[in-house]
PDB file of N, CA and C in Angstrom:
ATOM      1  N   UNK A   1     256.481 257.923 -37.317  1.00  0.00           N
ATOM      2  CA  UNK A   1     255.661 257.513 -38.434  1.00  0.00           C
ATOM      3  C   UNK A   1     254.235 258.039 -38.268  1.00  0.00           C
ATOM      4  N   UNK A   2     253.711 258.339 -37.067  1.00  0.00           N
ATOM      5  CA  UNK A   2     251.835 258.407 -37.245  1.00  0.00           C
ATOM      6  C   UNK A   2     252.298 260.089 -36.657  1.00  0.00           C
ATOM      7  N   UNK A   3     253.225 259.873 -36.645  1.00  0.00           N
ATOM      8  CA  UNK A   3     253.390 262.043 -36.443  1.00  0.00           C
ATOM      9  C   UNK A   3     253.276 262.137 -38.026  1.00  0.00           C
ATOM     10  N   UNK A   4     253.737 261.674 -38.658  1.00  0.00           N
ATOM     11  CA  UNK A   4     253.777 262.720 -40.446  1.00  0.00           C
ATOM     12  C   UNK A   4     252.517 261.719 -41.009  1.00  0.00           C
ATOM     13  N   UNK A   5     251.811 260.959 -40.327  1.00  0.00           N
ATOM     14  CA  UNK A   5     250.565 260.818 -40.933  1.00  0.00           C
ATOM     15  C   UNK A   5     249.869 261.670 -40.270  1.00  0.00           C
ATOM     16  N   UNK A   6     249.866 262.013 -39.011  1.00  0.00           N
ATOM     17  CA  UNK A   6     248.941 262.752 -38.819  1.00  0.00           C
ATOM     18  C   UNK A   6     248.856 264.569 -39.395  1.00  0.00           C
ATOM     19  N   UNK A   7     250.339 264.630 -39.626  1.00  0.00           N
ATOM     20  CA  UNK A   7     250.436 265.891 -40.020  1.00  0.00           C
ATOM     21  C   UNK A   7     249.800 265.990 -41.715  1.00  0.00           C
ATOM     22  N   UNK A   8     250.581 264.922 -42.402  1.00  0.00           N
ATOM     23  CA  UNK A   8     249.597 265.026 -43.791  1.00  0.00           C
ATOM     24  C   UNK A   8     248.141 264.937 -43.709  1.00  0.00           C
ATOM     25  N   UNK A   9     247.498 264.014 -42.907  1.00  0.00           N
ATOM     26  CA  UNK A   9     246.187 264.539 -42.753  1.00  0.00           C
ATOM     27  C   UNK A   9     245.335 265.921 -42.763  1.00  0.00           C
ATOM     28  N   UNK A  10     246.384 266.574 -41.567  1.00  0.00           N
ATOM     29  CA  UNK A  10     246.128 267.595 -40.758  1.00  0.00           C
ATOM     30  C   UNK A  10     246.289 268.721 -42.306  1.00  0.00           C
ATOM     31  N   UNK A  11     247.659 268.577 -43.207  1.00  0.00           N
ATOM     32  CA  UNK A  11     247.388 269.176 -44.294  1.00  0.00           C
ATOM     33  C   UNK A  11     246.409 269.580 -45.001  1.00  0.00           C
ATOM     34  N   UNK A  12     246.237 268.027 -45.182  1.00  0.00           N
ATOM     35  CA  UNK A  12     245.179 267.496 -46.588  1.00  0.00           C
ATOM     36  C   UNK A  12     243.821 268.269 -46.000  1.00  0.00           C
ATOM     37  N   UNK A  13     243.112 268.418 -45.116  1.00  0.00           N
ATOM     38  CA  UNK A  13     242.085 269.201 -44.605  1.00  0.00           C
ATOM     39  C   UNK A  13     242.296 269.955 -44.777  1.00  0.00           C
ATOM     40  N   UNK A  14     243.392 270.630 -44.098  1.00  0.00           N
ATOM     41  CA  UNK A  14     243.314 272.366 -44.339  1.00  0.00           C
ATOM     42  C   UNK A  14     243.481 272.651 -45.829  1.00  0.00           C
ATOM     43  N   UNK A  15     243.882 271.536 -46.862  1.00  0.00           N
ATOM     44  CA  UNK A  15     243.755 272.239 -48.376  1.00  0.00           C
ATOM     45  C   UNK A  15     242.261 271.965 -48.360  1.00  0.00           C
ATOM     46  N   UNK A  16     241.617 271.710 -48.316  1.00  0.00           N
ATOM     47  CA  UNK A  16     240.278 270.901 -48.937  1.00  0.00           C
ATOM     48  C   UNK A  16     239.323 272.226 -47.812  1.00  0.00           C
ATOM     49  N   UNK A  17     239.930 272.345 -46.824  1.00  0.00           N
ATOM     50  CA  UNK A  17     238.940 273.313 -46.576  1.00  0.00           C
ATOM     51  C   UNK A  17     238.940 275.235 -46.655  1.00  0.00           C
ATOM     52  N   UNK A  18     240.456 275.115 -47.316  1.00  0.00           N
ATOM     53  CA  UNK A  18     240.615 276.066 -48.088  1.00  0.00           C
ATOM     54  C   UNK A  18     239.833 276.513 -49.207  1.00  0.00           C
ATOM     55  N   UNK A  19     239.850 275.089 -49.766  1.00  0.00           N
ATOM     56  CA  UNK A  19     239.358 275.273 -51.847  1.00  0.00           C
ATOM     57  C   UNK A  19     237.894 275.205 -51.399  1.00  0.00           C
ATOM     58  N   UNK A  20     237.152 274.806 -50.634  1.00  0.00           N
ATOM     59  CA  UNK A  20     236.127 274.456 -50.476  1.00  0.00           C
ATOM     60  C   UNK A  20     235.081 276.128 -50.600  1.00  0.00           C
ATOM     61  N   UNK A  21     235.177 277.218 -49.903  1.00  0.00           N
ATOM     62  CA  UNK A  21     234.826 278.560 -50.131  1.00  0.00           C
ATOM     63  C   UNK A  21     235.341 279.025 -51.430  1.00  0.00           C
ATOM     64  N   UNK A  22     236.239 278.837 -51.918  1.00  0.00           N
ATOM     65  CA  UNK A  22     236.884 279.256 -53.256  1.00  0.00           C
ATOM     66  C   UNK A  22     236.026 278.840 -54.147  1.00  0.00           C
ATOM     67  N   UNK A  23     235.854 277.689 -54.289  1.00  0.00           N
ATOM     68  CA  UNK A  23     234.987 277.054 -55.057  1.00  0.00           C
ATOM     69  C   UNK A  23     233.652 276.956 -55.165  1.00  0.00           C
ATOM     70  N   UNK A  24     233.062 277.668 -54.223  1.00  0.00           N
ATOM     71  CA  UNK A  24     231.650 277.950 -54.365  1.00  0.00           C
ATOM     72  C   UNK A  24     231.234 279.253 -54.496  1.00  0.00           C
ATOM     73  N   UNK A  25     232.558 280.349 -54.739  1.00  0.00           N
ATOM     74  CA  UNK A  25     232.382 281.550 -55.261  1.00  0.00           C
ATOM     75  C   UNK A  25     232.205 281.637 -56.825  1.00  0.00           C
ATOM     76  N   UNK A  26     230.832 282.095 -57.208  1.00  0.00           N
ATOM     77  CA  UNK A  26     231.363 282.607 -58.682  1.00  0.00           C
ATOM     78  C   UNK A  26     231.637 283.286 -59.086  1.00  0.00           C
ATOM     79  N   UNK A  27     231.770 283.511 -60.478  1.00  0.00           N
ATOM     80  CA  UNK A  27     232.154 284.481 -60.918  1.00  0.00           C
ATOM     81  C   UNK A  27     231.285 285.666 -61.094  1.00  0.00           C
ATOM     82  N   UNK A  28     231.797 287.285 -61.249  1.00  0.00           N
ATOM     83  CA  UNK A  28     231.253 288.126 -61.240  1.00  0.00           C
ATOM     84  C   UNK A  28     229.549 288.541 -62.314  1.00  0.00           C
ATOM     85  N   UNK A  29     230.438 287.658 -63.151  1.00  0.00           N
ATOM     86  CA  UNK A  29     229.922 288.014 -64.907  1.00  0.00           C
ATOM     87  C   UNK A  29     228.876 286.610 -64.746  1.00  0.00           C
ATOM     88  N   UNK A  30     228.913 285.838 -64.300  1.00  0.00           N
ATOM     89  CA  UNK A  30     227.869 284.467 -64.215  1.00  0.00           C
ATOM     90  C   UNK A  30     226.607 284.996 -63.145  1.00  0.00           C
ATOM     91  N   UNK A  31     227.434 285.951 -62.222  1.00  0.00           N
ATOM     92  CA  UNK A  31     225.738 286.208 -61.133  1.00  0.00           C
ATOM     93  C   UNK A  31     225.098 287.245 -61.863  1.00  0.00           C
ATOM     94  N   UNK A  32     225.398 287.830 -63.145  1.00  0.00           N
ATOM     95  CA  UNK A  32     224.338 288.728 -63.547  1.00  0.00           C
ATOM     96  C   UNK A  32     224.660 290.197 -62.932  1.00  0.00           C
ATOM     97  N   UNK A  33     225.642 290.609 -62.047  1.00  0.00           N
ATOM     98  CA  UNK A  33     226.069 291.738 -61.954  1.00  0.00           C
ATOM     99  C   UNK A  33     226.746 292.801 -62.979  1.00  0.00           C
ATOM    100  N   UNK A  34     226.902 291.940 -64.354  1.00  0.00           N
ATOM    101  CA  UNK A  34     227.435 292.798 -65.517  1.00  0.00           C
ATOM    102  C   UNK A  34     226.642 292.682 -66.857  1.00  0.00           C
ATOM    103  N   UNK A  35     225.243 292.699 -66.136  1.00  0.00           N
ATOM    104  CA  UNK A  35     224.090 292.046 -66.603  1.00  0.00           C
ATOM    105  C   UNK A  35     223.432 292.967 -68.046  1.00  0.00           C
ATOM    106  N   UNK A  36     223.587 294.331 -67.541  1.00  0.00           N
ATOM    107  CA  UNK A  36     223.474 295.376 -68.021  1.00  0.00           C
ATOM    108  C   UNK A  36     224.054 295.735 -69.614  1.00  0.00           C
ATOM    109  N   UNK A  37     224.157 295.242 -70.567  1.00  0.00           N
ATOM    110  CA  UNK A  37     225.056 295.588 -71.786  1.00  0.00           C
ATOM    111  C   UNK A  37     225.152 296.999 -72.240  1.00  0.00           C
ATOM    112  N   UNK A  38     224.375 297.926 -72.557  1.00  0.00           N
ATOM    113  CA  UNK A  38     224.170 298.530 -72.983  1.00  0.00           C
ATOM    114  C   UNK A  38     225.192 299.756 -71.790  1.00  0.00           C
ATOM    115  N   UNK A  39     224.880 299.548 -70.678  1.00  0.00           N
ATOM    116  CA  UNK A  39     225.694 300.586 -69.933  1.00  0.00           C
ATOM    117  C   UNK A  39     227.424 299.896 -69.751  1.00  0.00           C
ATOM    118  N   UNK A  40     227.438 298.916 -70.288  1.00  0.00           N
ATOM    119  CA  UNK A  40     228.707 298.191 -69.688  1.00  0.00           C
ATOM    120  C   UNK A  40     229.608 298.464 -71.381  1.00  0.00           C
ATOM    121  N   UNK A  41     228.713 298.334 -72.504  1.00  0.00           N
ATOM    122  CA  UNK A  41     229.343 298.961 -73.718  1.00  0.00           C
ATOM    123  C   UNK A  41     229.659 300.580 -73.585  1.00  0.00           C
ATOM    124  N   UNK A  42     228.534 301.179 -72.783  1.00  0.00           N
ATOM    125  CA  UNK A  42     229.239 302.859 -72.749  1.00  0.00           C
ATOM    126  C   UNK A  42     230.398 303.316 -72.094  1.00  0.00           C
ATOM    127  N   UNK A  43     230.625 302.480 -71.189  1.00  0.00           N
ATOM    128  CA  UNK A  43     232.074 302.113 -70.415  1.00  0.00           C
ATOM    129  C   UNK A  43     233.285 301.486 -71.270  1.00  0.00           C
ATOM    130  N   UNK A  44     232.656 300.507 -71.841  1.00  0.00           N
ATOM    131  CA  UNK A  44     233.665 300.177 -72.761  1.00  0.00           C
ATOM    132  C   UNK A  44     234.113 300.938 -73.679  1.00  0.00           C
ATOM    133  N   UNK A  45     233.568 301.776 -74.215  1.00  0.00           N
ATOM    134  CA  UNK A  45     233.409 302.695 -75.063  1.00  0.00           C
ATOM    135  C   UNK A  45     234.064 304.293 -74.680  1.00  0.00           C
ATOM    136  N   UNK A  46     233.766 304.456 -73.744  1.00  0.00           N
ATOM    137  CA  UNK A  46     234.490 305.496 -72.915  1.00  0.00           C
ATOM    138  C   UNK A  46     235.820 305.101 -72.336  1.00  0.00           C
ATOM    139  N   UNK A  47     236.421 303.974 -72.179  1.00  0.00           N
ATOM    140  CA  UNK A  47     237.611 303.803 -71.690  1.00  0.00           C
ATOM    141  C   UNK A  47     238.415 303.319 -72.780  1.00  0.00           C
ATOM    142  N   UNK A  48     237.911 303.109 -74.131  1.00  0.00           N
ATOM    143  CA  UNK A  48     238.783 302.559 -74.969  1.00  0.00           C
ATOM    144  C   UNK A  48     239.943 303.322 -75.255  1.00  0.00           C
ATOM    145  N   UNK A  49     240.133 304.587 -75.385  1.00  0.00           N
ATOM    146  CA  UNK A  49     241.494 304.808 -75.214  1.00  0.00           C
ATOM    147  C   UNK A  49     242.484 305.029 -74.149  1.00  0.00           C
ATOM    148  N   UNK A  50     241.652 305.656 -72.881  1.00  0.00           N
ATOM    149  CA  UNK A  50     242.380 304.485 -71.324  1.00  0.00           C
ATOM    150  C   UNK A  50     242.760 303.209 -71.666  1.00  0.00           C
ATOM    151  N   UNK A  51     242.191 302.478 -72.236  1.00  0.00           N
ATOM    152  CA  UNK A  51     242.568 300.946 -72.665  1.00  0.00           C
ATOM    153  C   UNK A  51     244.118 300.985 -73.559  1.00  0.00           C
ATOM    154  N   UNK A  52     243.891 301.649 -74.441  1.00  0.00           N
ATOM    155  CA  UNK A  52     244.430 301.334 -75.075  1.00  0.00           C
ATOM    156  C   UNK A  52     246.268 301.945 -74.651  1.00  0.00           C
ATOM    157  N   UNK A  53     245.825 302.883 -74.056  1.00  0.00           N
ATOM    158  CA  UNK A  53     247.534 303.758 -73.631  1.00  0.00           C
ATOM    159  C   UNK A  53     247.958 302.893 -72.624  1.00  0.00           C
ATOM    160  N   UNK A  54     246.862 302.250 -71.539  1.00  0.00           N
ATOM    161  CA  UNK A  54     247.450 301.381 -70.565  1.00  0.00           C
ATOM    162  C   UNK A  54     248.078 300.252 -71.390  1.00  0.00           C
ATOM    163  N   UNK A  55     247.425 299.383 -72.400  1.00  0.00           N
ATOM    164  CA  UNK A  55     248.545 298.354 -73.241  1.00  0.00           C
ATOM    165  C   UNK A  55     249.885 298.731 -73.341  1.00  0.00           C
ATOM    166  N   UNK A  56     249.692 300.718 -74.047  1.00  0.00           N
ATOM    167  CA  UNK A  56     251.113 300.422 -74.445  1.00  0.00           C
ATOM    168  C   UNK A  56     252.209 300.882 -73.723  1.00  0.00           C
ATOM    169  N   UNK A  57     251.570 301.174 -72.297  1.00  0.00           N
ATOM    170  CA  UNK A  57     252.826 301.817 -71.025  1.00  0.00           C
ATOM    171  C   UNK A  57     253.061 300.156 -70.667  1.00  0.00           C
ATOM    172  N   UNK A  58     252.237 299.562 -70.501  1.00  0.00           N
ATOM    173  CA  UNK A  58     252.062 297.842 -69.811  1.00  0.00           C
ATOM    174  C   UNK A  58     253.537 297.283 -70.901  1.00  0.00           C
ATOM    175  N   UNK A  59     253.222 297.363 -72.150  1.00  0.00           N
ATOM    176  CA  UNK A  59     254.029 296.504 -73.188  1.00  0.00           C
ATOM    177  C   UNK A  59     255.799 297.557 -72.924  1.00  0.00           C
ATOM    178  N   UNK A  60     255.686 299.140 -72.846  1.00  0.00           N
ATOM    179  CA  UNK A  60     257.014 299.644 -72.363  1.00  0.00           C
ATOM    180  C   UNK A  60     257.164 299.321 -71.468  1.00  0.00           C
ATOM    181  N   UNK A  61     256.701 298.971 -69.887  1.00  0.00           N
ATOM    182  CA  UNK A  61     257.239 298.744 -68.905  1.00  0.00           C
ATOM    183  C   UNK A  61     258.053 297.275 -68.801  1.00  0.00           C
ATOM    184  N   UNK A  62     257.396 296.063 -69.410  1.00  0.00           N
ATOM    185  CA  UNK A  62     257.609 294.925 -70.123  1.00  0.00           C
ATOM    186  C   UNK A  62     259.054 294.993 -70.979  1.00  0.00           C
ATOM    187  N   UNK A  63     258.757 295.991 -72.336  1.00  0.00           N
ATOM    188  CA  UNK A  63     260.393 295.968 -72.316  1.00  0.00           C
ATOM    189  C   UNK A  63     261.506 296.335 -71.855  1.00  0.00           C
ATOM    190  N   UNK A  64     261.282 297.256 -70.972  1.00  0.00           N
ATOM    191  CA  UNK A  64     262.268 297.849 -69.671  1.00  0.00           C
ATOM    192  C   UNK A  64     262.769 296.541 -68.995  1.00  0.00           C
ATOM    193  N   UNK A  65     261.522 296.026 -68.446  1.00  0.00           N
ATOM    194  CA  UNK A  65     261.983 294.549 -67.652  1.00  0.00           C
ATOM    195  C   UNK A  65     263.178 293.284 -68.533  1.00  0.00           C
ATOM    196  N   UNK A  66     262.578 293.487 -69.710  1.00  0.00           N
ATOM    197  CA  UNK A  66     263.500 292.769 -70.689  1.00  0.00           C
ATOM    198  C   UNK A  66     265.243 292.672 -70.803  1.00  0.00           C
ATOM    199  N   UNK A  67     265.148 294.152 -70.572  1.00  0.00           N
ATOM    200  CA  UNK A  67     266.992 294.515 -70.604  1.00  0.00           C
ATOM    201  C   UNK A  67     267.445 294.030 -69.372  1.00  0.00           C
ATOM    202  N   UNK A  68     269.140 293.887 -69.905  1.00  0.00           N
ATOM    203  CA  UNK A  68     269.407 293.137 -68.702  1.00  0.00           C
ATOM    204  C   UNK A  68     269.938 294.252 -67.912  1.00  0.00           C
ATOM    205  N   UNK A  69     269.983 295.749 -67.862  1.00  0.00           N
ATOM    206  CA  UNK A  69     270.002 296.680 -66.686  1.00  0.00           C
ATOM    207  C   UNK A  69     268.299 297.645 -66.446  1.00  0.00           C
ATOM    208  N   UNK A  70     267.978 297.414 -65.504  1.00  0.00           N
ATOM    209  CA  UNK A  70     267.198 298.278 -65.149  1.00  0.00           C
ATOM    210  C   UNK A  70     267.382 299.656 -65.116  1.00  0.00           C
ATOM    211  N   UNK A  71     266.613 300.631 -65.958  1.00  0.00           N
ATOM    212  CA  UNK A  71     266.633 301.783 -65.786  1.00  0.00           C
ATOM    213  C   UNK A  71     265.469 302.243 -64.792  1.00  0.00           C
ATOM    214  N   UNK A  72     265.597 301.955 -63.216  1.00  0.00           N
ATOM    215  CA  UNK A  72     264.723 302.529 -62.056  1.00  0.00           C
ATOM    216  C   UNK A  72     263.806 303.579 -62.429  1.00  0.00           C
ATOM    217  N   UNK A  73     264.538 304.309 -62.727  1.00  0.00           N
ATOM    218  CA  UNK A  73     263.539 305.924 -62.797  1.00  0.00           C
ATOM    219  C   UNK A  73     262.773 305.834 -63.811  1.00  0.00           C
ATOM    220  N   UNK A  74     262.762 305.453 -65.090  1.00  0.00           N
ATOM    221  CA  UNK A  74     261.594 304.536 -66.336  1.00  0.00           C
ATOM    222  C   UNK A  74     260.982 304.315 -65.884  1.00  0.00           C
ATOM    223  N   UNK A  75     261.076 302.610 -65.276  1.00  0.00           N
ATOM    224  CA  UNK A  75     260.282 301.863 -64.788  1.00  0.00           C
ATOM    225  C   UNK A  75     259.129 302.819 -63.227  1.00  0.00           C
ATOM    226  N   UNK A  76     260.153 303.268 -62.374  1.00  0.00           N
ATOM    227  CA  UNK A  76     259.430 304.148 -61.667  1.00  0.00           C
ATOM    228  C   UNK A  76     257.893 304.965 -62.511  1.00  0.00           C
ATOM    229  N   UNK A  77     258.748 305.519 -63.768  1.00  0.00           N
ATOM    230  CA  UNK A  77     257.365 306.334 -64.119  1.00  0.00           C
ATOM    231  C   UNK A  77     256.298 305.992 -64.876  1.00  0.00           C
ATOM    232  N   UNK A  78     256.721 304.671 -65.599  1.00  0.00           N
ATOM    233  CA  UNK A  78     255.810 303.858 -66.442  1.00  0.00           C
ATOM    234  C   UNK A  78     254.547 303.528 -65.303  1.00  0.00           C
ATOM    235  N   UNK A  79     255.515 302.697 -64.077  1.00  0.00           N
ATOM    236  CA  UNK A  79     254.529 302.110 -63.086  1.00  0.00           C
ATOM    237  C   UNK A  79     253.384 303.126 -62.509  1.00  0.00           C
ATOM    238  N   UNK A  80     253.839 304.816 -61.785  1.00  0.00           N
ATOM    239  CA  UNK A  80     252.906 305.848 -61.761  1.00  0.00           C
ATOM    240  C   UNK A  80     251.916 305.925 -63.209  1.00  0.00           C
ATOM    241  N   UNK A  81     252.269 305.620 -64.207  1.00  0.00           N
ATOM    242  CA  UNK A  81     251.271 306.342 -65.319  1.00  0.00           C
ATOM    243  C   UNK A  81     250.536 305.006 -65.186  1.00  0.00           C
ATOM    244  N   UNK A  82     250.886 304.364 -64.956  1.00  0.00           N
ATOM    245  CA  UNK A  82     250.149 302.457 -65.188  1.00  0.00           C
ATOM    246  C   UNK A  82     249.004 302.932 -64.246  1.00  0.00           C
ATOM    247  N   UNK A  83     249.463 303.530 -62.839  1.00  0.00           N
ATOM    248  CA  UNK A  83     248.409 303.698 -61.565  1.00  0.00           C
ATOM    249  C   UNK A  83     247.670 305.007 -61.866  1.00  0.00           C
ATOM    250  N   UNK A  84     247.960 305.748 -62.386  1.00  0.00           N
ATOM    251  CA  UNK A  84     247.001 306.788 -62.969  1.00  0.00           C
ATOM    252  C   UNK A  84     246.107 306.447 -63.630  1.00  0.00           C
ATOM    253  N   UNK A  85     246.387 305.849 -64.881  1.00  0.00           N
ATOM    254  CA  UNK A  85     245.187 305.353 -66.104  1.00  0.00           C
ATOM    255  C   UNK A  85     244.493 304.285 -65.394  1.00  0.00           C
ATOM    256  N   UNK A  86     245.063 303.246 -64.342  1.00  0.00           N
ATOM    257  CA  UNK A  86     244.189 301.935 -63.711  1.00  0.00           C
ATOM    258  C   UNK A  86     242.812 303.369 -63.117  1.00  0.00           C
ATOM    259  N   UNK A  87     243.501 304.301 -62.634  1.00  0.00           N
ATOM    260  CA  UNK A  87     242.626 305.071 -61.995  1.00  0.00           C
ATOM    261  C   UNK A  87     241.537 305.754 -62.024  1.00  0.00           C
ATOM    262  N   UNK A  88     241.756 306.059 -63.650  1.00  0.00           N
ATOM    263  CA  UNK A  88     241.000 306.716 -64.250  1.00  0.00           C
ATOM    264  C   UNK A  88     240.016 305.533 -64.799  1.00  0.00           C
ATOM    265  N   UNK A  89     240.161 304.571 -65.127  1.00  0.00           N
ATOM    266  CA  UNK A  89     239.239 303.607 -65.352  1.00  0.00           C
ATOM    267  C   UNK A  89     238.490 303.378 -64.811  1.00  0.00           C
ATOM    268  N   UNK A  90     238.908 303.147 -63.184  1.00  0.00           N
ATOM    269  CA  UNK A  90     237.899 302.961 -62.102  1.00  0.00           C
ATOM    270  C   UNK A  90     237.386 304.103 -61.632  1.00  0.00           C
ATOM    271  N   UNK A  91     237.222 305.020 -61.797  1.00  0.00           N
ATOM    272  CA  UNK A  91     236.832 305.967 -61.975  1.00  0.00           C
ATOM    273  C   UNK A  91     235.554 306.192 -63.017  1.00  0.00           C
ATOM    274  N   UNK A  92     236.106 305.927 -63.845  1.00  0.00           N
ATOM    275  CA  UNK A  92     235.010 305.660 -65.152  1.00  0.00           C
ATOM    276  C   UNK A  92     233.990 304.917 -65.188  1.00  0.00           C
ATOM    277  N   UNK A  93     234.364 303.886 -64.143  1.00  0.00           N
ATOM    278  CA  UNK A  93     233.437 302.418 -63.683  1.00  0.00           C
ATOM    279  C   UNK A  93     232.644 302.923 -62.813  1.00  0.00           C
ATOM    280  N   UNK A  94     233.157 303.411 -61.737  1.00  0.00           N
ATOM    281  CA  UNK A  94     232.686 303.741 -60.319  1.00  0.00           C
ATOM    282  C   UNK A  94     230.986 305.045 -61.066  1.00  0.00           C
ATOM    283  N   UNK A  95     231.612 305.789 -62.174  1.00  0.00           N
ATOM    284  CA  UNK A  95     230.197 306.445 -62.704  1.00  0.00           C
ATOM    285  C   UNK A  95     229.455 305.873 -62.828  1.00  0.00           C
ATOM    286  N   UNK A  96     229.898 304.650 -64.130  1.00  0.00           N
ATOM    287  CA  UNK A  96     228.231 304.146 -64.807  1.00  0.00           C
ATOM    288  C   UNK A  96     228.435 302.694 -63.284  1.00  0.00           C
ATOM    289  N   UNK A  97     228.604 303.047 -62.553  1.00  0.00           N
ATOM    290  CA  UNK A  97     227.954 301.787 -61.588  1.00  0.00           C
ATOM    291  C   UNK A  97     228.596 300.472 -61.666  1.00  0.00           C
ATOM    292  N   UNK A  98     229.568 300.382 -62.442  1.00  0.00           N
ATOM    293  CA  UNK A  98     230.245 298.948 -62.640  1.00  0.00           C
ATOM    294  C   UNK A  98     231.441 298.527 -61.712  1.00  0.00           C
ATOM    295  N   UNK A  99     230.876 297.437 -61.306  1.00  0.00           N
ATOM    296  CA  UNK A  99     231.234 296.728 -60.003  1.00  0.00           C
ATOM    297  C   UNK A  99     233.130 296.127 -60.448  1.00  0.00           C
ATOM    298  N   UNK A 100     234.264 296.686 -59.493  1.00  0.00           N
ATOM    299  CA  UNK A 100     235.510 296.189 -59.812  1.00  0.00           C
ATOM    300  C   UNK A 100     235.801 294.680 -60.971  1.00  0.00           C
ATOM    301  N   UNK A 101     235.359 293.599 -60.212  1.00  0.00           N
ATOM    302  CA  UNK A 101     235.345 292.399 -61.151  1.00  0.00           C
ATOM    303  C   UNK A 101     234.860 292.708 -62.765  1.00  0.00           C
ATOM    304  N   UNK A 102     233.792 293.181 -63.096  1.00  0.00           N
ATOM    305  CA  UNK A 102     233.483 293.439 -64.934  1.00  0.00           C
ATOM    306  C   UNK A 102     234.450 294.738 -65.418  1.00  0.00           C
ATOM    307  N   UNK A 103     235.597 295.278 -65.023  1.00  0.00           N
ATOM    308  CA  UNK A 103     236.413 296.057 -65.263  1.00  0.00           C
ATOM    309  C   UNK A 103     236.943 295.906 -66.168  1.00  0.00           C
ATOM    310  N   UNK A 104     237.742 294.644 -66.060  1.00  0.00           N
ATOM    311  CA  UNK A 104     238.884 293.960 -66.572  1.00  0.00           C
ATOM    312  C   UNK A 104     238.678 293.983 -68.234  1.00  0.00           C
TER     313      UNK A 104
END
């Protein structure tokens, strides 16, 4: 009995001192690192059709997953073009200076 109290204890800390750093991180966009509009719209603006082809490989790869047989070699190449265009984005970011987190 005071073994599985002590072990739920022993839990209950290690969650609480888990969440505890988690929770005093903020967010990217609240510290003022995507502070910048005007360069963070030219990015936006420059990746909008990166944006937009990644939706629609994202939404084909999605219905691939849907069927009930996998066609591997699809899905294989959807996922490469998915990691190309992620690439080219950050890429695009990494120019005008924009930090991974205001990507999204």
């Amino acid at each position: 009995m005071k073994r599985k109290i002590i072990i739920g204890i022993a839990l209950a800390m290690g969650m609480v001192a888990a969440a505890m750093p988690a929770s005093a991180a903020g967010s990217c966009r609240e510290e003022g690192k995507c502070a910048d509009k005007q360069i963070f719209q030219q990015f936006t603006q420059e990746t909008s059709g990166l944006v937009s082809a990644l939706k629609a490989k994202d939404l084909e790869l999605r219905e691939q997953y849907a069927f009930d047989r996998i066609d591997a070699s699809t899905v294989g190449e959807l996922e490469a073009e998915l990691d190309e265009l992620k690439g080219q984005i950050n890429t695009v970011g990494e120019k005008f200076g924009i930090p991974l987190c205001c990507r999204s």
